[in-house]
C-alpha atoms as a PDB file:
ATOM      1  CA  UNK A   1       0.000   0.000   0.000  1.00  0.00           C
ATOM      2  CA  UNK A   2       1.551   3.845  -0.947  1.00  0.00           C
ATOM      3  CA  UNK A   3       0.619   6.255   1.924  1.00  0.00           C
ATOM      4  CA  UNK A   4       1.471   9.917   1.043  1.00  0.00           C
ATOM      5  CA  UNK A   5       1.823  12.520   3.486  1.00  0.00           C
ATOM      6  CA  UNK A   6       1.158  15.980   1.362  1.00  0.00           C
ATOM      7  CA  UNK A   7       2.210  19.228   3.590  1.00  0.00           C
ATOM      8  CA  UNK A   8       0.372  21.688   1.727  1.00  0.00           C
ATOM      9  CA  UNK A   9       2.192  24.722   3.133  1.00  0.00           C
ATOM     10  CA  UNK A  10       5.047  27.014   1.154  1.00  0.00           C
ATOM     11  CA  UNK A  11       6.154  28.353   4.918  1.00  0.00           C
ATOM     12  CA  UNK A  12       6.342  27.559   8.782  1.00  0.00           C
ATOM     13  CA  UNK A  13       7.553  24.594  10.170  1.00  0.00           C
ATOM     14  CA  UNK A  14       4.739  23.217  12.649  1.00  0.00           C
ATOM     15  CA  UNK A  15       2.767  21.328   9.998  1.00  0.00           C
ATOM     16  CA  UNK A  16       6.100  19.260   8.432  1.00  0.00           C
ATOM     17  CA  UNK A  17       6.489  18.730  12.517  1.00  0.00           C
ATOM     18  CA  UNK A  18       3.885  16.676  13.143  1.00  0.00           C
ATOM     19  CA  UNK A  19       3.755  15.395   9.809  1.00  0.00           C
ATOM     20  CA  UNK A  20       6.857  13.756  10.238  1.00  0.00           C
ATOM     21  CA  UNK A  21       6.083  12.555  13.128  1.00  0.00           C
ATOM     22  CA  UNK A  22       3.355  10.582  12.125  1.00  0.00           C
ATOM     23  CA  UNK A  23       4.814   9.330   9.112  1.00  0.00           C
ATOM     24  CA  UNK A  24       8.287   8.319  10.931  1.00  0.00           C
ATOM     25  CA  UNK A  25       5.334   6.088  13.194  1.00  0.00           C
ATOM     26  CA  UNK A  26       3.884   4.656  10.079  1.00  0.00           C
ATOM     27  CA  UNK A  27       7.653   3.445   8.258  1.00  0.00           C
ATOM     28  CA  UNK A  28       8.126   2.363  11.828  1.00  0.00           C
ATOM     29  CA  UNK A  29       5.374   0.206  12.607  1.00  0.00           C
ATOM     30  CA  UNK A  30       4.118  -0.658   9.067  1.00  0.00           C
ATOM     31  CA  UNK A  31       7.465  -1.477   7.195  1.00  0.00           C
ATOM     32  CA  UNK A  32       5.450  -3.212   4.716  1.00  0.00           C
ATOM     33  CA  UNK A  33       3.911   0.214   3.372  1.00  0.00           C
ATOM     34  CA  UNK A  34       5.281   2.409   0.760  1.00  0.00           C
ATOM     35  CA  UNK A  35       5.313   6.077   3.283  1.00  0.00           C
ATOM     36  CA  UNK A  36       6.123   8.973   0.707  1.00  0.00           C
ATOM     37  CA  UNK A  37       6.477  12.822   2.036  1.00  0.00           C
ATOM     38  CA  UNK A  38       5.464  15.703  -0.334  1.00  0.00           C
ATOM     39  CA  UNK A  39       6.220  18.762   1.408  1.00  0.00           C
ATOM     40  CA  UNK A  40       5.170  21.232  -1.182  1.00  0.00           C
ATOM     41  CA  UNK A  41       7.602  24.326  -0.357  1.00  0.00           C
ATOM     42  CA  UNK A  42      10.343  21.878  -1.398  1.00  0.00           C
ATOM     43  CA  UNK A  43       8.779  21.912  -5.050  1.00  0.00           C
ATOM     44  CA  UNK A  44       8.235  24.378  -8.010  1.00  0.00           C
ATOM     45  CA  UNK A  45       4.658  23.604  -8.794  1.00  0.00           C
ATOM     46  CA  UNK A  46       2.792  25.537 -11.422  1.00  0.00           C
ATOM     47  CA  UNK A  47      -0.455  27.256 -11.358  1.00  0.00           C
ATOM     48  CA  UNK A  48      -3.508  25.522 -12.342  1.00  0.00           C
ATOM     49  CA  UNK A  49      -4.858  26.219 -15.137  1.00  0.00           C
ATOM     50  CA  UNK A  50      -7.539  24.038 -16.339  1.00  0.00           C
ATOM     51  CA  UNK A  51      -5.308  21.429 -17.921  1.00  0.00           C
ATOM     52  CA  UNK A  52      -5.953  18.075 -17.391  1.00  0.00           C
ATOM     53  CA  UNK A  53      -2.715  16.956 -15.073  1.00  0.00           C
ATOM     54  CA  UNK A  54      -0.985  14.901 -16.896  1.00  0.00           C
ATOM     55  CA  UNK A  55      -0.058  17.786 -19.355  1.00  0.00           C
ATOM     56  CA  UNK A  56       1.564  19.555 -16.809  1.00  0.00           C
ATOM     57  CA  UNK A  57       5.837  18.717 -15.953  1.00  0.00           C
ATOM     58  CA  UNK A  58       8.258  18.577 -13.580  1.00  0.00           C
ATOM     59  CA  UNK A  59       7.650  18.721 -10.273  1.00  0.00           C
ATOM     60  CA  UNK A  60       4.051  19.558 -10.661  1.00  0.00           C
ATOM     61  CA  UNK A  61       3.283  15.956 -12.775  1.00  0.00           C
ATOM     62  CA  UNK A  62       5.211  14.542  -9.727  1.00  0.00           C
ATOM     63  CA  UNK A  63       3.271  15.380  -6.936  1.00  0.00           C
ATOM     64  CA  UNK A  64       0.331  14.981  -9.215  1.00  0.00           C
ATOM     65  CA  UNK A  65       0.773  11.450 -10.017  1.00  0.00           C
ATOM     66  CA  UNK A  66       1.863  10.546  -6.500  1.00  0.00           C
ATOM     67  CA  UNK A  67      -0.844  11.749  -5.327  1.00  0.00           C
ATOM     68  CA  UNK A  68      -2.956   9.741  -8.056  1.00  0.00           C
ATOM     69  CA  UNK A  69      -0.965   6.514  -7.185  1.00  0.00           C
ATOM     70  CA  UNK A  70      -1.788   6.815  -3.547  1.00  0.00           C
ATOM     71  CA  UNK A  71      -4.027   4.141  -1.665  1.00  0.00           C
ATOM     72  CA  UNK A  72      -4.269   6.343   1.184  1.00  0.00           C
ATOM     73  CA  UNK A  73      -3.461  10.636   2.056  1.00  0.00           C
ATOM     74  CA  UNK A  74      -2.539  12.353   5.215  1.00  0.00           C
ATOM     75  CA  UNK A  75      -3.254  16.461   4.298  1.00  0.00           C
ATOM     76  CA  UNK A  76      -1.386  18.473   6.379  1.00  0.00           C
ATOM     77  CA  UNK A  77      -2.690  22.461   6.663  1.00  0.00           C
ATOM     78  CA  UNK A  78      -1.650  25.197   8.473  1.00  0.00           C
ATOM     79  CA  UNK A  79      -4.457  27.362   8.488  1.00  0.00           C
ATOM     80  CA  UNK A  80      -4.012  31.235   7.080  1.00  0.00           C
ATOM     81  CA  UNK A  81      -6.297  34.066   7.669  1.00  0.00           C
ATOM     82  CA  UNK A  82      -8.705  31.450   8.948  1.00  0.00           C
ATOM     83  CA  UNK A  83      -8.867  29.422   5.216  1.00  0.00           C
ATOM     84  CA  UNK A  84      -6.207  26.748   3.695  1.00  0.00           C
ATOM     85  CA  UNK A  85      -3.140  28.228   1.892  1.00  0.00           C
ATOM     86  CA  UNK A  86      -3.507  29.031  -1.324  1.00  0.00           C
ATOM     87  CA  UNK A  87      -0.977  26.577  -2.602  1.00  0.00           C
ATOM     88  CA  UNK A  88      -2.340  23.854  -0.927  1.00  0.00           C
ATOM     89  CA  UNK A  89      -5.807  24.725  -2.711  1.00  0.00           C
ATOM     90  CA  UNK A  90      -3.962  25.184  -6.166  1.00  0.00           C
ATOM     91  CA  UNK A  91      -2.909  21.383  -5.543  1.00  0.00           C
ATOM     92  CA  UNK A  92      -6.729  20.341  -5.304  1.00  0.00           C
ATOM     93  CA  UNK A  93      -7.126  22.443  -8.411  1.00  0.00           C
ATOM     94  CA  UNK A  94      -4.940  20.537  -9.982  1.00  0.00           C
ATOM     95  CA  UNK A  95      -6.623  16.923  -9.572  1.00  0.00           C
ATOM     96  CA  UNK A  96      -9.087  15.740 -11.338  1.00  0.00           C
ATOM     97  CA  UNK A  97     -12.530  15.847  -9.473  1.00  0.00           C
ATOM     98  CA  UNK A  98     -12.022  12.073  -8.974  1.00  0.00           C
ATOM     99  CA  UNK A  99      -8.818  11.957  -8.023  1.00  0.00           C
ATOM    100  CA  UNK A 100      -9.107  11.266  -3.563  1.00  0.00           C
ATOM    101  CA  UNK A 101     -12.201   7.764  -4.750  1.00  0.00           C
ATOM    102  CA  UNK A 102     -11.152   4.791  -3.236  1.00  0.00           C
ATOM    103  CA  UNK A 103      -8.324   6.743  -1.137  1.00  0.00           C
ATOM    104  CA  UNK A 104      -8.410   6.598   2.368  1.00  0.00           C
ATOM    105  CA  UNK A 105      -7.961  10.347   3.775  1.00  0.00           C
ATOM    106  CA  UNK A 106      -6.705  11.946   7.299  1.00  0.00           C
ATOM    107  CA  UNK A 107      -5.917  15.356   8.394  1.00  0.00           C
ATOM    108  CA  UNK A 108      -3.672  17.417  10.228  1.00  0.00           C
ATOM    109  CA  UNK A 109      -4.472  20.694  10.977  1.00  0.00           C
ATOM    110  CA  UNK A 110      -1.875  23.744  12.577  1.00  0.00           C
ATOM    111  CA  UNK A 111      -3.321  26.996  13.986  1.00  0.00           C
ATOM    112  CA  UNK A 112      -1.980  29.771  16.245  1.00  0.00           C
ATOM    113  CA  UNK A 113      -5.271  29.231  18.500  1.00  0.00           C
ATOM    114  CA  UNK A 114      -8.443  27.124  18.637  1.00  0.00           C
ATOM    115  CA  UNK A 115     -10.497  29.408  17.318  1.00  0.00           C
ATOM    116  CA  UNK A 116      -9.966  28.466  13.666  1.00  0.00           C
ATOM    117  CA  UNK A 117     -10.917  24.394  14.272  1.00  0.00           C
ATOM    118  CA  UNK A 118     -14.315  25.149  11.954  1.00  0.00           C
ATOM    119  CA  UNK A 119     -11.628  25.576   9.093  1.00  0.00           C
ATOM    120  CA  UNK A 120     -11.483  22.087   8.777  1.00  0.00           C
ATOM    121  CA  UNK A 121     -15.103  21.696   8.948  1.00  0.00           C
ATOM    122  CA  UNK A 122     -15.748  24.543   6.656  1.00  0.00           C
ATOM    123  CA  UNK A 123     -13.318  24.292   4.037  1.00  0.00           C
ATOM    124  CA  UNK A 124     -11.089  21.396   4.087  1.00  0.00           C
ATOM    125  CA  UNK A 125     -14.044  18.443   4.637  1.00  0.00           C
ATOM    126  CA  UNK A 126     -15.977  19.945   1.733  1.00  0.00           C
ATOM    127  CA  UNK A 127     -13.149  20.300  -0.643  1.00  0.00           C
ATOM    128  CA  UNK A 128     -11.884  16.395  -0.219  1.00  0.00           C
ATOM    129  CA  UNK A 129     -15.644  15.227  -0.272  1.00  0.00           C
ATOM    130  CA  UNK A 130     -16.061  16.732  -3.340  1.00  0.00           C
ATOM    131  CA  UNK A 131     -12.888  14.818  -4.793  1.00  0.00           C
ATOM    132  CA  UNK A 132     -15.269  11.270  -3.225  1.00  0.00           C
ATOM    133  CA  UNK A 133     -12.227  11.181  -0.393  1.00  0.00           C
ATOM    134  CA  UNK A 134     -13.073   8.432   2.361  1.00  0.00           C
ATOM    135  CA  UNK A 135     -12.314  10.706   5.090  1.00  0.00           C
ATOM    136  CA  UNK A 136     -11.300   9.478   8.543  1.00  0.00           C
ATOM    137  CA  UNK A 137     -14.053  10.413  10.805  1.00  0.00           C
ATOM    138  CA  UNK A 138     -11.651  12.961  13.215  1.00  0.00           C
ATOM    139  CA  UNK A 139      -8.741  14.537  12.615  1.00  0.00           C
ATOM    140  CA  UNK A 140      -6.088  16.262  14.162  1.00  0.00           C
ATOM    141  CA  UNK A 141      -5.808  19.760  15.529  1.00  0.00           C
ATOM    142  CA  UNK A 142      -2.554  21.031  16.692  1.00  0.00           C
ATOM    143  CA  UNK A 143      -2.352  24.903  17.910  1.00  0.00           C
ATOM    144  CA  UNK A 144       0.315  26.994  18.586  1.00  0.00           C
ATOM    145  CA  UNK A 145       0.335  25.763  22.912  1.00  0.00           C
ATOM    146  CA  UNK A 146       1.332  21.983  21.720  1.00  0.00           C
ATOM    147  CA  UNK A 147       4.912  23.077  20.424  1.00  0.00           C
ATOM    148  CA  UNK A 148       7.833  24.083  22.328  1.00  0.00           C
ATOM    149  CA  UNK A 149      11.027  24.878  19.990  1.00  0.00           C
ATOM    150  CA  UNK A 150       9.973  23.532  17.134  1.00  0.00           C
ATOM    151  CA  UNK A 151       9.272  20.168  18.881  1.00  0.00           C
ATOM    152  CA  UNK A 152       5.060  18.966  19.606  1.00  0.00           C
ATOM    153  CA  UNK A 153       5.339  18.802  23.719  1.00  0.00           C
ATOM    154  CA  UNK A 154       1.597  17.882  24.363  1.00  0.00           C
ATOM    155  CA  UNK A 155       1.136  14.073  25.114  1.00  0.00           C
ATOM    156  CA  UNK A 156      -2.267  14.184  24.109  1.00  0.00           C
ATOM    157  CA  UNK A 157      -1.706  15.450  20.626  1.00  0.00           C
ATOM    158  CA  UNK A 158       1.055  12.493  19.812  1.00  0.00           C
ATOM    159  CA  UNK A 159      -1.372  10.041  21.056  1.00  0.00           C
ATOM    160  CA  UNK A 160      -3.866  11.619  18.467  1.00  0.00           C
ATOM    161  CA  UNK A 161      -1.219  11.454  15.525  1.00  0.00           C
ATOM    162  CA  UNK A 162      -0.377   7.901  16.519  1.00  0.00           C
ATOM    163  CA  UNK A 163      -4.016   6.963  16.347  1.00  0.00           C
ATOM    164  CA  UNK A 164      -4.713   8.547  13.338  1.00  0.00           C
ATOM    165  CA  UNK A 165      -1.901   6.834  11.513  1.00  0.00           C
ATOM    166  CA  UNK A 166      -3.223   3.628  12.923  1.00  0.00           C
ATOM    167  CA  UNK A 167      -6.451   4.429  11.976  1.00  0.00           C
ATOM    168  CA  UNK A 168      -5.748   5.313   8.508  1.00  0.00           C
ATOM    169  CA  UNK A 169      -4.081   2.210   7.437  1.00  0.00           C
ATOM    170  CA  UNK A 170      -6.498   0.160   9.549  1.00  0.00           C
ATOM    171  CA  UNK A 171      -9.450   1.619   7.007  1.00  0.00           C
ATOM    172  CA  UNK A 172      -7.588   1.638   3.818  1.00  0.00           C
ATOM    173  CA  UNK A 173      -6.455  -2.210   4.336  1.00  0.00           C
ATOM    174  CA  UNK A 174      -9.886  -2.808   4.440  1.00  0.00           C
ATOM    175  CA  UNK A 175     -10.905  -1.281   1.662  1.00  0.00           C
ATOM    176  CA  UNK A 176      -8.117  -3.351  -0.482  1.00  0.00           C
END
């Protein structure tokens, strides 16, 4: 099974954080699973434009097509003026509307406080239920309290990545 963990950020650090985290759990504990990172500020990805994706190159077919060739997605957000980043929604605009069907998907969310939680709700849900994702049915929120230099310090939260990982494969495995 190919589990992709797409940080859809160009800037910050906290989302590729816990991220990481929970995809260094899943190579750990599920060596059998093909565990691929795109962190998108490491890439030059163009702008959509209507194209179907395959026409596009470079790094933008790459993330495109690993994204296709996933069974299952973690999306990472940080969450900006109380929305998703815009490159993170250019990636979505990228994909065909079918593109998340059949994929097992789980989220990580970063804020500054928990005031912006009904982002997820809002925005995020919507956008991968239109592309027929199989959400997870929670996700995880992570706000500015749970990090101490650059490092998640809250317990509670690394129990939540942990389970979502778990949780994740546990549903996509099923649906194989």
């Amino acid at each position: 099974m190919k589990i992709v963990g797409l940080v859809g950020a160009v800037i910050g650090t906290k989302t590729l954080t816990a991220m990481e985290r929970t995809l260094t759990m899943l190579e750990n504990e599920y060596p059998q699973h093909e565990v691929t990172l795109i962190d998108i500020s490491e890439y030059k990805v163009a702008y959509s434009d209507g194209r179907y994706y395959q026409e596009y190159t470079g790094d933008t077919l790459y993330i495109t097509e690993t994204l296709m060739a996933a069974d299952a997605l973690i999306v990472g957000t940080p969450t900006f003026q109380a929305s998703i980043p815009g490159a993170l929604k250019n990636i979505f605009d990228l994909l065909p509307i079918d593109a998340l069907k059949h994929k097992t998907v789980g989220i990580i969310v970063t804020a500054g406080t928990q005031k912006h939680f009904l982002m997820v709700e809002q925005q995020l849900k919507p956008i991968l239920s239109y592309m027929k994702a199989n959400l997870l049915p929670s996700y995880v929120f992570l706000e500015e309290a749970d990090y101490q230099n650059k490092a998640i310090i809250n317990l509670a939260v690394l129990n939540r990545l942990d389970e979502m990982g778990h949780q994740l494969v546990q549903a996509a495995e099923e649906k194989a």
